[in-house]
C-alpha atoms as a PDB file:
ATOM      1  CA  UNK A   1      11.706  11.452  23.409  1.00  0.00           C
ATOM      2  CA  UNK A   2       7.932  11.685  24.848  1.00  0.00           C
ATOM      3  CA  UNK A   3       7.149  12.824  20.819  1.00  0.00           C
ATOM      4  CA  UNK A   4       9.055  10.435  19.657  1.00  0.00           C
ATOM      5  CA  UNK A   5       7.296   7.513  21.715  1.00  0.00           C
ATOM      6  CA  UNK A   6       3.782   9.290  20.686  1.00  0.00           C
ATOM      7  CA  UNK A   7       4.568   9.030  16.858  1.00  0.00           C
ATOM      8  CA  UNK A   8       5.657   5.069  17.087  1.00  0.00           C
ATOM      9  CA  UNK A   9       2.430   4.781  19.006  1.00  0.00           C
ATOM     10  CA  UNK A  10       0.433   6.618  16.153  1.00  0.00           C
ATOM     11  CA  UNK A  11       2.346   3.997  13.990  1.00  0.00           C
ATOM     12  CA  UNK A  12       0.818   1.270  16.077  1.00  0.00           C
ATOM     13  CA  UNK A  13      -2.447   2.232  16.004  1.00  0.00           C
ATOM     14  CA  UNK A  14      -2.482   3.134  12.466  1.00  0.00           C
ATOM     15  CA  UNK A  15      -1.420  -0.766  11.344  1.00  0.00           C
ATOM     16  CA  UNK A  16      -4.258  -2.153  14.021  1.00  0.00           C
ATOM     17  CA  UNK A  17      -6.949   0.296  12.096  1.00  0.00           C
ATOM     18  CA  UNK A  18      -5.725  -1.578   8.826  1.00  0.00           C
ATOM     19  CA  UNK A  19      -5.643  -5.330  10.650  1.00  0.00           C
ATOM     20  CA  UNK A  20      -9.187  -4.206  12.014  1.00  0.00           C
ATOM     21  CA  UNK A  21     -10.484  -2.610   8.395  1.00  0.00           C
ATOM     22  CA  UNK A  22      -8.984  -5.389   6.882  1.00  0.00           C
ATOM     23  CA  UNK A  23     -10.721  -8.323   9.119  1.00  0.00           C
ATOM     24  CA  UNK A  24     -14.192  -6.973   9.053  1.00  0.00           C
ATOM     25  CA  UNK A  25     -14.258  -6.065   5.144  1.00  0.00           C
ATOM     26  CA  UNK A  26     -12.704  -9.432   4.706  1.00  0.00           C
ATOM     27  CA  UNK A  27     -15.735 -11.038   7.031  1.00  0.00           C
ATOM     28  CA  UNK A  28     -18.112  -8.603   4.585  1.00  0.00           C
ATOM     29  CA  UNK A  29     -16.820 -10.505   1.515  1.00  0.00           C
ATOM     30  CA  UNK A  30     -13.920 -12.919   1.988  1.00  0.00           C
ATOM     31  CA  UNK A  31     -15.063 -16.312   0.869  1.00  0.00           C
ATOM     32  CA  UNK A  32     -16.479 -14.850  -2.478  1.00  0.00           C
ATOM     33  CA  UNK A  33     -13.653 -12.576  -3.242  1.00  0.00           C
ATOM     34  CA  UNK A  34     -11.601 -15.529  -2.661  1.00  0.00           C
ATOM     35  CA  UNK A  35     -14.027 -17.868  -5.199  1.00  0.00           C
ATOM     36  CA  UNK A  36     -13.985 -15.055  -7.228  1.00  0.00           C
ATOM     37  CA  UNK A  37     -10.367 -14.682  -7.678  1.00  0.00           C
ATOM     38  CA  UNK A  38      -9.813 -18.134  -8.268  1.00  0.00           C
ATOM     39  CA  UNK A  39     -12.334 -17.760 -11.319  1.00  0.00           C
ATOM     40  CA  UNK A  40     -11.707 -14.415 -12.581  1.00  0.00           C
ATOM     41  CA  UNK A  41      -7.491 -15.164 -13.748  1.00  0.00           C
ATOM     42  CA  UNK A  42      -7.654 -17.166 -17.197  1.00  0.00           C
ATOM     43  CA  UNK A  43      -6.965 -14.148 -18.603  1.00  0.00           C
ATOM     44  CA  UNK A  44      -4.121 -11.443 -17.642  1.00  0.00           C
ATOM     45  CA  UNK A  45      -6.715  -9.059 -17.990  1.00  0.00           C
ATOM     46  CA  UNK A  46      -9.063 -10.404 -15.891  1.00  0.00           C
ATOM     47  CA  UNK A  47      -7.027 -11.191 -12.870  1.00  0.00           C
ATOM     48  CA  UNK A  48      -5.556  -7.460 -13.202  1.00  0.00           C
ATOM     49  CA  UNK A  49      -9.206  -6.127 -12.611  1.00  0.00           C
ATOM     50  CA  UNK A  50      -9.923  -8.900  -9.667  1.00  0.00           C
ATOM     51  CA  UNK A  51      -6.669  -7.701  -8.392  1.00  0.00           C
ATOM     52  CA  UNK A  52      -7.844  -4.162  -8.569  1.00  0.00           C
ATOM     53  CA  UNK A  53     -11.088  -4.806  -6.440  1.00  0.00           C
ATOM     54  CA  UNK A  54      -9.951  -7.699  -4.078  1.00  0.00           C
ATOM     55  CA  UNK A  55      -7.126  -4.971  -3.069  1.00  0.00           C
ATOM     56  CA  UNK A  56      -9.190  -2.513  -2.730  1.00  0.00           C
ATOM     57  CA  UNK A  57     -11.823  -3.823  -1.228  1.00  0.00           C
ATOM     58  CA  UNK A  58      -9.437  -5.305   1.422  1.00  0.00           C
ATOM     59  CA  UNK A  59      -7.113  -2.178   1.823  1.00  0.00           C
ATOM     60  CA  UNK A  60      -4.195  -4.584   1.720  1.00  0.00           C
ATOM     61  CA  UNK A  61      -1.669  -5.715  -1.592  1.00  0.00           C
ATOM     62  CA  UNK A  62       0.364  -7.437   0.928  1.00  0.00           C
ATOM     63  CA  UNK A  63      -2.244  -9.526   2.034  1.00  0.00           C
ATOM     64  CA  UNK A  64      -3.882 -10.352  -1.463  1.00  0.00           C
ATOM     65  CA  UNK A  65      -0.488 -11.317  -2.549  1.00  0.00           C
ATOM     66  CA  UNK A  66       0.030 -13.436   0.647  1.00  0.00           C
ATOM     67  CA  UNK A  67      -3.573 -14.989  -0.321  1.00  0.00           C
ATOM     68  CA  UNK A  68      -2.591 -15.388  -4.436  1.00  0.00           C
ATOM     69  CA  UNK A  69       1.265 -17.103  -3.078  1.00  0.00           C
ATOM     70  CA  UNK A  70      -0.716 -19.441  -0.734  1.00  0.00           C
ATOM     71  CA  UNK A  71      -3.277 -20.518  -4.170  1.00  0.00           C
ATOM     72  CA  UNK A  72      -0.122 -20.873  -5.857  1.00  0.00           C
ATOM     73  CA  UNK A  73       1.724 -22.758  -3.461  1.00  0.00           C
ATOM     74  CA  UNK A  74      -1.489 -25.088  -3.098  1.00  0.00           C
ATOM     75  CA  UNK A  75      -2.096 -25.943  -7.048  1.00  0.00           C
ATOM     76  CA  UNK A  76      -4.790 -23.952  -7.263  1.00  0.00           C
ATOM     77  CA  UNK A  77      -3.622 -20.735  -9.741  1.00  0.00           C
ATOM     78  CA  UNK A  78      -0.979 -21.364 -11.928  1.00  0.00           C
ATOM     79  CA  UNK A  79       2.126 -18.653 -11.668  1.00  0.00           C
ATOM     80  CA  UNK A  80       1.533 -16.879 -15.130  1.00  0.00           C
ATOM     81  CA  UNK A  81      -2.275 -15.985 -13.868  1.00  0.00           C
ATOM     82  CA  UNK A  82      -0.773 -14.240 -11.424  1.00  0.00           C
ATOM     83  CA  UNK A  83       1.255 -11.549 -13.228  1.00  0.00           C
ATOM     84  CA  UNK A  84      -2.419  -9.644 -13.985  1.00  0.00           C
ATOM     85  CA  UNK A  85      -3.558  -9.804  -9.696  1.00  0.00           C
ATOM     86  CA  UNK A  86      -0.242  -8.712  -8.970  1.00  0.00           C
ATOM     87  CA  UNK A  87      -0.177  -5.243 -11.665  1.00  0.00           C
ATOM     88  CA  UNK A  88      -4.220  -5.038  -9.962  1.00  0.00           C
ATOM     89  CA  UNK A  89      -3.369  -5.095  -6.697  1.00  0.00           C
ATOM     90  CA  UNK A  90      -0.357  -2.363  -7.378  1.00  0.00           C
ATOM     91  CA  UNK A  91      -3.334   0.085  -8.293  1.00  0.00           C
ATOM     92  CA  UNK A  92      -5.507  -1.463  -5.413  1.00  0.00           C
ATOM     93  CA  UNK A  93      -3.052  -0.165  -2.844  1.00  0.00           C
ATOM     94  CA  UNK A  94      -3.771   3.276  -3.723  1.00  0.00           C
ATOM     95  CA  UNK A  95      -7.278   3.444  -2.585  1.00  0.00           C
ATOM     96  CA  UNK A  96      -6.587   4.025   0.901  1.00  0.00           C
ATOM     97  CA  UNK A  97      -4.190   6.448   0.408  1.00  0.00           C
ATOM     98  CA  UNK A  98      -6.551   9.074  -1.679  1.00  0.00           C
ATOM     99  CA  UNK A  99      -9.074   8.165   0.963  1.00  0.00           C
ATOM    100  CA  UNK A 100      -6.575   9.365   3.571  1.00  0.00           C
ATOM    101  CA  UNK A 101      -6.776  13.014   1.854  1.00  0.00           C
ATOM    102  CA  UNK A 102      -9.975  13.531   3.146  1.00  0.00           C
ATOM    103  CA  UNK A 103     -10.397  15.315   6.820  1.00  0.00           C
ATOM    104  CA  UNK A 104     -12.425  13.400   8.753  1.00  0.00           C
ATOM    105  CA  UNK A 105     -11.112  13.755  12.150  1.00  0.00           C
ATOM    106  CA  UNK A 106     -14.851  14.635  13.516  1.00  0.00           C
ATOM    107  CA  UNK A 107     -15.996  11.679  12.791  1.00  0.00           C
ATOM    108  CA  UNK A 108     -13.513   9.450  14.357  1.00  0.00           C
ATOM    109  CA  UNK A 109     -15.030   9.606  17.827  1.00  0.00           C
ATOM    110  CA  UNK A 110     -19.253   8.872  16.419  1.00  0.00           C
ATOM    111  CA  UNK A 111     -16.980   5.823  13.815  1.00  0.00           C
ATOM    112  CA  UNK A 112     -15.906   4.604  17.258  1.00  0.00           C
ATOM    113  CA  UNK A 113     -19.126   4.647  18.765  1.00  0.00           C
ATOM    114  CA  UNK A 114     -20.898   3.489  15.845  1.00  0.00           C
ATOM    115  CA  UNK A 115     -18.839   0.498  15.354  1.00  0.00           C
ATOM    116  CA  UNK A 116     -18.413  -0.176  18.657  1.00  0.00           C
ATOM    117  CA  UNK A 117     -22.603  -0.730  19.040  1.00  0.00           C
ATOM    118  CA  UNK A 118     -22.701  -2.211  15.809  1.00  0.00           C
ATOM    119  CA  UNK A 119     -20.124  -5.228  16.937  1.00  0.00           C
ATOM    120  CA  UNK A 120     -22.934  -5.874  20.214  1.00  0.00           C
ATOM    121  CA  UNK A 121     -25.541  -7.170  16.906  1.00  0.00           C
ATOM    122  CA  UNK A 122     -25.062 -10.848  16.695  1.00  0.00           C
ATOM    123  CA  UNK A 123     -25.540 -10.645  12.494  1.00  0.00           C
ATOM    124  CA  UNK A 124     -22.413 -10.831  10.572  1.00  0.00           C
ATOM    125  CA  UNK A 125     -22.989  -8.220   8.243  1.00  0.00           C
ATOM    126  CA  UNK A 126     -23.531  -5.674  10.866  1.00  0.00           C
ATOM    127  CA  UNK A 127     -21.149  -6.937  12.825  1.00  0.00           C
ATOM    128  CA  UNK A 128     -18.829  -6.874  10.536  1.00  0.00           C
ATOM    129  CA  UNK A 129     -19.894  -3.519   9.262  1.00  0.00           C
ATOM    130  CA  UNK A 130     -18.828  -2.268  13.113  1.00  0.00           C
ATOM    131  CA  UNK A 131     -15.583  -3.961  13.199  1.00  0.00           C
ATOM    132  CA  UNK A 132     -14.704  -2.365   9.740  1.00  0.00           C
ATOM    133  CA  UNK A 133     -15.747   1.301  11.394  1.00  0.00           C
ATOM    134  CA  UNK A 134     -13.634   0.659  14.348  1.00  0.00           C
ATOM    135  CA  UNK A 135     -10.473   0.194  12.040  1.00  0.00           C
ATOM    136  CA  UNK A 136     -11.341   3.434   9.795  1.00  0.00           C
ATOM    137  CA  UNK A 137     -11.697   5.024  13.068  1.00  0.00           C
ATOM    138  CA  UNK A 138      -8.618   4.066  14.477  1.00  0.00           C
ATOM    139  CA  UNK A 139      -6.839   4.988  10.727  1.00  0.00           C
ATOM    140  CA  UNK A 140      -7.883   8.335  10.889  1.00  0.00           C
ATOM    141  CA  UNK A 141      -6.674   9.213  14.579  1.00  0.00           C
ATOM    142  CA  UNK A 142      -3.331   7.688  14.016  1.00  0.00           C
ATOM    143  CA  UNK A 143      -3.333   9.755  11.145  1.00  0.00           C
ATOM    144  CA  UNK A 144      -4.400  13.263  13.115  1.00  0.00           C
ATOM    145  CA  UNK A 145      -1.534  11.928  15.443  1.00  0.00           C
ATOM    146  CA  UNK A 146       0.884  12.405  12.809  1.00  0.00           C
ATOM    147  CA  UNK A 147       0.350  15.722  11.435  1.00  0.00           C
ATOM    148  CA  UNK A 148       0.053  16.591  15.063  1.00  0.00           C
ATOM    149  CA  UNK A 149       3.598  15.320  15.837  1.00  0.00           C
ATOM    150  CA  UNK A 150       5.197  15.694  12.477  1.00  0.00           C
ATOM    151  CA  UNK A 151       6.646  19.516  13.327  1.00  0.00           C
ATOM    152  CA  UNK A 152       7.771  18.643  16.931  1.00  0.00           C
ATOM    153  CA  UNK A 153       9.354  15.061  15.003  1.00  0.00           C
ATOM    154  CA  UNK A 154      10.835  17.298  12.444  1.00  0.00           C
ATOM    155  CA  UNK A 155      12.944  19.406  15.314  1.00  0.00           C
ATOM    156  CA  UNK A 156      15.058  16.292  16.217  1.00  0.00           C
ATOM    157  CA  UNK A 157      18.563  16.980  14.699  1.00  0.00           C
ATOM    158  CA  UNK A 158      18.565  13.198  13.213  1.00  0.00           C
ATOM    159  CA  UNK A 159      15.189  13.870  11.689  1.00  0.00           C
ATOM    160  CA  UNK A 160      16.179  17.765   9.980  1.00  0.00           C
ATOM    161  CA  UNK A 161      19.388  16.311   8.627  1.00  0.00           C
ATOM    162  CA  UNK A 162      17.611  13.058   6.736  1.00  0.00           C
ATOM    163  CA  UNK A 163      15.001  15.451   5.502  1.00  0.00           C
ATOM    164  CA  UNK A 164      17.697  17.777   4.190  1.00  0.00           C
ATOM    165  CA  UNK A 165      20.014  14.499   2.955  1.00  0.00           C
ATOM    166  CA  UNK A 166      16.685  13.725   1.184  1.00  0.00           C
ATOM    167  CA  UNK A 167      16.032  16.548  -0.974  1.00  0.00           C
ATOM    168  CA  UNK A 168      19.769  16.369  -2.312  1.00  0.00           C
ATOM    169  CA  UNK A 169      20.483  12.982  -2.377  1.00  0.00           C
ATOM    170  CA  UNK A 170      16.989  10.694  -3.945  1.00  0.00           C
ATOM    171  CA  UNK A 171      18.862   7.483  -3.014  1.00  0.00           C
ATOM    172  CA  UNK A 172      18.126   8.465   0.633  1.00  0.00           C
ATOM    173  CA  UNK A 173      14.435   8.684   0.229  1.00  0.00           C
ATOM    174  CA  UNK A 174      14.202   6.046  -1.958  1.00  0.00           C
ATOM    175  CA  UNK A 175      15.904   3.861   0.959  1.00  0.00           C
ATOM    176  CA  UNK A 176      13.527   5.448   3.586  1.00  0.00           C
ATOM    177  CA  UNK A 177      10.501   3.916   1.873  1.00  0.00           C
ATOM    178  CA  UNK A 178      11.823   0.685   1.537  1.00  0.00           C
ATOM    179  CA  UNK A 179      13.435   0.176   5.023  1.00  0.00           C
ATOM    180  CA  UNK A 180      10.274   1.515   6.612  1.00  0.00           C
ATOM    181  CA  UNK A 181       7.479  -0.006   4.350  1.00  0.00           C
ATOM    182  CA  UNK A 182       9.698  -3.494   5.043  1.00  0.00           C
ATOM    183  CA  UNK A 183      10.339  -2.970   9.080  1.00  0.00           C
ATOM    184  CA  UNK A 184       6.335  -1.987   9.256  1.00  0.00           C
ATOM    185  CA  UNK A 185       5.099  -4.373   6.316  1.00  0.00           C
ATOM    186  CA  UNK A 186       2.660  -1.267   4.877  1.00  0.00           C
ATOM    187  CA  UNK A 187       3.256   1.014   2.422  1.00  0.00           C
ATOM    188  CA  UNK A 188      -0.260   3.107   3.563  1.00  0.00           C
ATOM    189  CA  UNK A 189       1.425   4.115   6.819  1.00  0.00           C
ATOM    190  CA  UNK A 190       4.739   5.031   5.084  1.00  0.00           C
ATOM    191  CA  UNK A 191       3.083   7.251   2.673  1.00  0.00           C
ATOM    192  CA  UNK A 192       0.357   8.343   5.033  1.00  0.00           C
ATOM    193  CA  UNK A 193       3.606   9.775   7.421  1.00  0.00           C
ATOM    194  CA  UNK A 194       5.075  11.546   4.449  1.00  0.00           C
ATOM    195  CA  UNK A 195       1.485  12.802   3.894  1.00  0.00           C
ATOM    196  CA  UNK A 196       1.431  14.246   7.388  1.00  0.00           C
ATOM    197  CA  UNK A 197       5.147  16.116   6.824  1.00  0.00           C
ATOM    198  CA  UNK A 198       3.783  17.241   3.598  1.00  0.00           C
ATOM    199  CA  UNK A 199       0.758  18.487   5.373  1.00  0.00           C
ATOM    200  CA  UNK A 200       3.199  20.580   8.115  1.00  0.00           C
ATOM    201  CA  UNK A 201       5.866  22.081   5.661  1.00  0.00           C
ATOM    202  CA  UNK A 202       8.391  19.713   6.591  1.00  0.00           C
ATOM    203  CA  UNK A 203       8.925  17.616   3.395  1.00  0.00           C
ATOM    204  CA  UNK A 204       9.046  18.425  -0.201  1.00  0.00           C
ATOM    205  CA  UNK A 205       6.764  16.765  -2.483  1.00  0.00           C
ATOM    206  CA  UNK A 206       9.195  15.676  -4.549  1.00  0.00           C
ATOM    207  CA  UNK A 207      11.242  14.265  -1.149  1.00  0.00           C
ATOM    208  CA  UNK A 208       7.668  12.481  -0.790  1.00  0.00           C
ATOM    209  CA  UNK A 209       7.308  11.489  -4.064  1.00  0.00           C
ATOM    210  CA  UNK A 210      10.623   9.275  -3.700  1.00  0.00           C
ATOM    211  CA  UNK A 211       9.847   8.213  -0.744  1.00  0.00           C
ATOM    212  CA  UNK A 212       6.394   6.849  -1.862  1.00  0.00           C
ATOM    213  CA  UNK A 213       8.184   4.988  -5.175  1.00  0.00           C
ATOM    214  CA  UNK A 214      10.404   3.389  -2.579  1.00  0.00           C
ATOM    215  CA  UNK A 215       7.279   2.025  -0.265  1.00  0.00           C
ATOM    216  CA  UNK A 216       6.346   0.361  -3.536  1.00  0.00           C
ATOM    217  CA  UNK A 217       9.911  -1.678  -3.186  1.00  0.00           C
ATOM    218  CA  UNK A 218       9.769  -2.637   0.246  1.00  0.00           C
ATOM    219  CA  UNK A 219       6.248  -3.594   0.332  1.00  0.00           C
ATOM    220  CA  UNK A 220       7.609  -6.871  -1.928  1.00  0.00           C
ATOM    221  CA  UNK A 221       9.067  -7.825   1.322  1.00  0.00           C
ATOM    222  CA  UNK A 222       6.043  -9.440   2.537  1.00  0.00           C
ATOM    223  CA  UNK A 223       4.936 -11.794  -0.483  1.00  0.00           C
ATOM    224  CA  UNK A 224       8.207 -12.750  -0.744  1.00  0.00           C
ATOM    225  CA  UNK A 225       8.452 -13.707   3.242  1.00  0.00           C
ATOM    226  CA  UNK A 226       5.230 -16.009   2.565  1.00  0.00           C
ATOM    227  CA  UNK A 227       6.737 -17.799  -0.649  1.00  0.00           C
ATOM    228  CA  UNK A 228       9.623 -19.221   1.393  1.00  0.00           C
ATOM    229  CA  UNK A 229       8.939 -22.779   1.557  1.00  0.00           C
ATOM    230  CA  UNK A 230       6.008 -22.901  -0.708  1.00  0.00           C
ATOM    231  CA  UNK A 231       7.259 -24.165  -3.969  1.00  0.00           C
ATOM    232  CA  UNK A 232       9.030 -22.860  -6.736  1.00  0.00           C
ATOM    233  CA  UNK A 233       5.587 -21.897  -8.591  1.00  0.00           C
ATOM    234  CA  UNK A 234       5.152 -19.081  -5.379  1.00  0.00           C
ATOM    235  CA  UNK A 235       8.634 -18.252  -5.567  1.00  0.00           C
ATOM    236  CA  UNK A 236       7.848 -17.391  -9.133  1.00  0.00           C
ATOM    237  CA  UNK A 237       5.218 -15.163  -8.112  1.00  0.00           C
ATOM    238  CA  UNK A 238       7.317 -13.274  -5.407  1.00  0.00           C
ATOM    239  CA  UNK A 239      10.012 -12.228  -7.608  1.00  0.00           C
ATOM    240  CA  UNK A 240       7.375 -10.884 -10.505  1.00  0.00           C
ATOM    241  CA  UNK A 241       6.276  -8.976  -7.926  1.00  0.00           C
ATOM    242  CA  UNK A 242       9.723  -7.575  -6.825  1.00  0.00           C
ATOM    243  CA  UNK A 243      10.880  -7.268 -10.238  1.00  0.00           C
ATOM    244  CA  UNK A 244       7.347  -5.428 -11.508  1.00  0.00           C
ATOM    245  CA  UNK A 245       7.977  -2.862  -8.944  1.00  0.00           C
ATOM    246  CA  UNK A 246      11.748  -2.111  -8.850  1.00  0.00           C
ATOM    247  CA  UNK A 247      11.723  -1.855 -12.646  1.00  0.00           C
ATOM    248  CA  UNK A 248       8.493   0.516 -12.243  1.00  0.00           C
ATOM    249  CA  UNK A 249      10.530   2.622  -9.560  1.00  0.00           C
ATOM    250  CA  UNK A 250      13.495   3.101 -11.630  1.00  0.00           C
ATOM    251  CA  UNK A 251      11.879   3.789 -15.378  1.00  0.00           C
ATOM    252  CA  UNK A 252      10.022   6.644 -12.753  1.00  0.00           C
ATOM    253  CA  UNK A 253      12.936   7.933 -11.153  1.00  0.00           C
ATOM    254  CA  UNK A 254      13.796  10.168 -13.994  1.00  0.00           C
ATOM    255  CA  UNK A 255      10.255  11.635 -14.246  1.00  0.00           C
ATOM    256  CA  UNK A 256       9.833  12.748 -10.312  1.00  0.00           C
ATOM    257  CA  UNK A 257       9.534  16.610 -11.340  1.00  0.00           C
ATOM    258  CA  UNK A 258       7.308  15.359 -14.062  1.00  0.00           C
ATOM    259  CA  UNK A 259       5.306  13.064 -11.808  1.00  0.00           C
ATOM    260  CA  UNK A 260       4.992  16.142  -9.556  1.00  0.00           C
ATOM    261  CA  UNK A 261       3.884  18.197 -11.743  1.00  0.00           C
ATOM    262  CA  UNK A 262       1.028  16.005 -13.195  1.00  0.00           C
ATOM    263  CA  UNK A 263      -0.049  15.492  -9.875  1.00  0.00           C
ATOM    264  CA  UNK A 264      -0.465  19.874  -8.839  1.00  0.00           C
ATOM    265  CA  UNK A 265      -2.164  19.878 -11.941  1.00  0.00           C
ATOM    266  CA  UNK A 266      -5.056  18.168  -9.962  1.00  0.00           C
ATOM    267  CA  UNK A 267      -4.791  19.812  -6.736  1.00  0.00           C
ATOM    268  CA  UNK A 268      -3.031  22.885  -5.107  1.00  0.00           C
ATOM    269  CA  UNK A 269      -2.428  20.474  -2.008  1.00  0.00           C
ATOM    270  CA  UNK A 270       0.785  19.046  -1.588  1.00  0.00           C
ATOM    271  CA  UNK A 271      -0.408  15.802   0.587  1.00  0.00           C
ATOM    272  CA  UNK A 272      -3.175  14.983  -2.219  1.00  0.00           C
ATOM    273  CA  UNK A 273      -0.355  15.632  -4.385  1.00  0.00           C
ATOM    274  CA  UNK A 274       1.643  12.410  -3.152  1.00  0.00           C
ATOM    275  CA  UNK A 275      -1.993  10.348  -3.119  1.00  0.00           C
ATOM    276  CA  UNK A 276      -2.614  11.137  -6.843  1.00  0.00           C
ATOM    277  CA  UNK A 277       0.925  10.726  -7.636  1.00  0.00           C
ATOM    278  CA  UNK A 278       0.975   7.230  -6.200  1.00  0.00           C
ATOM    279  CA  UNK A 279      -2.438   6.575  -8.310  1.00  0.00           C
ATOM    280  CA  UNK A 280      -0.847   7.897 -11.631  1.00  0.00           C
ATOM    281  CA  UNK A 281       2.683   5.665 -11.087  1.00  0.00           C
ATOM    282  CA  UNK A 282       0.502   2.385 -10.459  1.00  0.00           C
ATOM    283  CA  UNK A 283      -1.941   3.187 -12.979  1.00  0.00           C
ATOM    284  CA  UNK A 284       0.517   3.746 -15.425  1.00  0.00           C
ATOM    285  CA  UNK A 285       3.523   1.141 -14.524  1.00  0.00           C
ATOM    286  CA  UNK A 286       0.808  -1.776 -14.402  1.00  0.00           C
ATOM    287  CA  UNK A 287      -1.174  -0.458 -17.426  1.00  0.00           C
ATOM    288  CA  UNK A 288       1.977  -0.273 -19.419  1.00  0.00           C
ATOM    289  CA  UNK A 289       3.154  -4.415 -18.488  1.00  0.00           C
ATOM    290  CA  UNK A 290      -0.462  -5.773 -18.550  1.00  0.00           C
ATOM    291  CA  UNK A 291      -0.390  -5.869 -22.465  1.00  0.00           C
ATOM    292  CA  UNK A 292       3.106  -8.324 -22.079  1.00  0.00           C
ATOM    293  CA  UNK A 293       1.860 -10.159 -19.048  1.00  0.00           C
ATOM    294  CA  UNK A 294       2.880 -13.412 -20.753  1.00  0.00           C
ATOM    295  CA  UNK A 295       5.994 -12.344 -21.944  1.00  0.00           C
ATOM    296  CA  UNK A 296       6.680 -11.019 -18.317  1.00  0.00           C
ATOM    297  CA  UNK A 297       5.925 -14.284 -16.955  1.00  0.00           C
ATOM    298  CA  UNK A 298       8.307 -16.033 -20.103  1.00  0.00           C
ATOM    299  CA  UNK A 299      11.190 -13.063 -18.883  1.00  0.00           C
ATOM    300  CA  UNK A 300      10.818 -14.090 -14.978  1.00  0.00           C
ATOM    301  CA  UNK A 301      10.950 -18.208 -15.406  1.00  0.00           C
ATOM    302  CA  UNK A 302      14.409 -17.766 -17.745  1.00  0.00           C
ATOM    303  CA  UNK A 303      15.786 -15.309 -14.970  1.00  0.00           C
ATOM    304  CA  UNK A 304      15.106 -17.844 -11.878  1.00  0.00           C
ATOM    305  CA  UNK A 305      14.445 -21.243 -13.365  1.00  0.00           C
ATOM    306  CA  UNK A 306      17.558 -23.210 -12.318  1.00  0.00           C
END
């Protein structure tokens, strides 16, 4: 029970490193990624590649599709110029996660410090700067706290029979990553867990794999809690993104061993594995649609205009 408490604590800290990351990158650059994306959509093409940075600078889909509902909902982007931001920020999401493959548990305690002094300057950038460190900081010990925990986690007899359940039934992984990536509202903690089983022995990359397709569901759950209310134009824009992904999830379910094996071909490591496995299903999903973005758009106003 005392591990069990640990890990949900690890999970705590890990989504307050993102808010933190998040708020001081979004202090860094904010307003002009926000004038930028309002610019930058006239074209499928180039919202897709403002979606790609504005994600990835803020380490956060779910809150640049928040941000592009609440334009929406307010007049000022139209629902087909969202389509490209949406197959951008799918791709954007995957930053953090190949970022996560790195070790850099020795610096967690000088990005603490670091950040910590750099929050006492009064100027923004530096400030902000600091606050950005602190959240890193706090990413990357959540993060050691999971591999640390994931064997001792794995020993619970509810935990070893889901694990087993998952590598003969794909349904139940599939519905691990989007009940947890909907309960916590972040698919970069859901995948960086599996990453930390992976890194123990505990889960199968192909187990992961599923797991990580699913995250890709159930992170829909937030755009779609911030277009209730807003209009039928941010509605619009919700269930493109829902649809985008759960037809992207199930084209890939076929192709997991494939997926799999394009990712070893990288890297002998099974946790970078599931990082450049997420990469290549985003990259290729979105890359695939952007071409029939309009079309897309055409496809979701017949299926929910009423």
């Amino acid at each position: 029970m005392y591990n069990l408490f640990l890990f949900l604590l690890f999970i705590g800290i890990f989504l307050a490193g993102m808010a933190v990351l998040r708020m001081g990158l979004f202090h860094l650059s904010g307003e002009a990624l926000q004038a930028l994306l309002l610019k930058l959509t006239n074209k499928p093409w180039k919202g897709f590649l403002t979606g790609i940075g504005f994600t990835g600078l803020l380490q956060s889909s779910s809150a640049v599709m928040v941000m592009t509902v609440g334009f929406v909902s307010a007049g000022s982007l139209t629902f087909p110029q969202t389509i490209g931001i949406i197959l951008g920020t799918n791709i954007g999401s995957t930053f953090i996660t190949e970022f996560l493959t790195f070790s850099l548990d020795s610096l967690i305690i000088p990005g603490l410090i670091c950040g910590a002094c750099l929050t006492c300057i009064p100027h923004l950038a530096l400030r902000s700067s600091g606050i950005a460190f602190i959240g890193l900081s706090a990413i990357f010990a959540a993060m050691s706290g999971f591999k640390y925990l994931s064997s001792p986690i794995a020993n619970y007899p509810i935990v070893q029979t889901l694990l087993i359940e998952m590598k003969e039934h794909w349904i139940i992984g599939l519905l691990v990553g989007i009940v947890l990536t909907a309960c916590i509202h972040s698919s970069s903690a859901v995948i960086g867990m599996a990453m930390s089983f992976l890194a123990s022995g505990e889960l199968s990359v192909s187990s992961a794999i599923i797991i990580m397709l699913g995250s890709n569901i159930g992170t829909c759950i937030t755009g779609y809690m911030a277009s209730i209310g807003s209009g039928k134009e941010a509605t619009f824009t919700a269930y493109a993104h829902i649809w985008l992904n759960v037809l992207g999830v199930f084209a890939f379910l076929p192709l997991v061993n494939q997926l799999e094996q394009l990712a070893a071909y990288f890297t002998p490591d099974p946790a970078t594995q599931l990082a450049h496995a997420s990469v290549l299903f985003n990259v290729i999903t979105s890359i695939i649609v952007l071409p029939f973005a309009k079309h897309f758009a055409n496809f979701i106003l017949f299926l929910h205009h009423r």
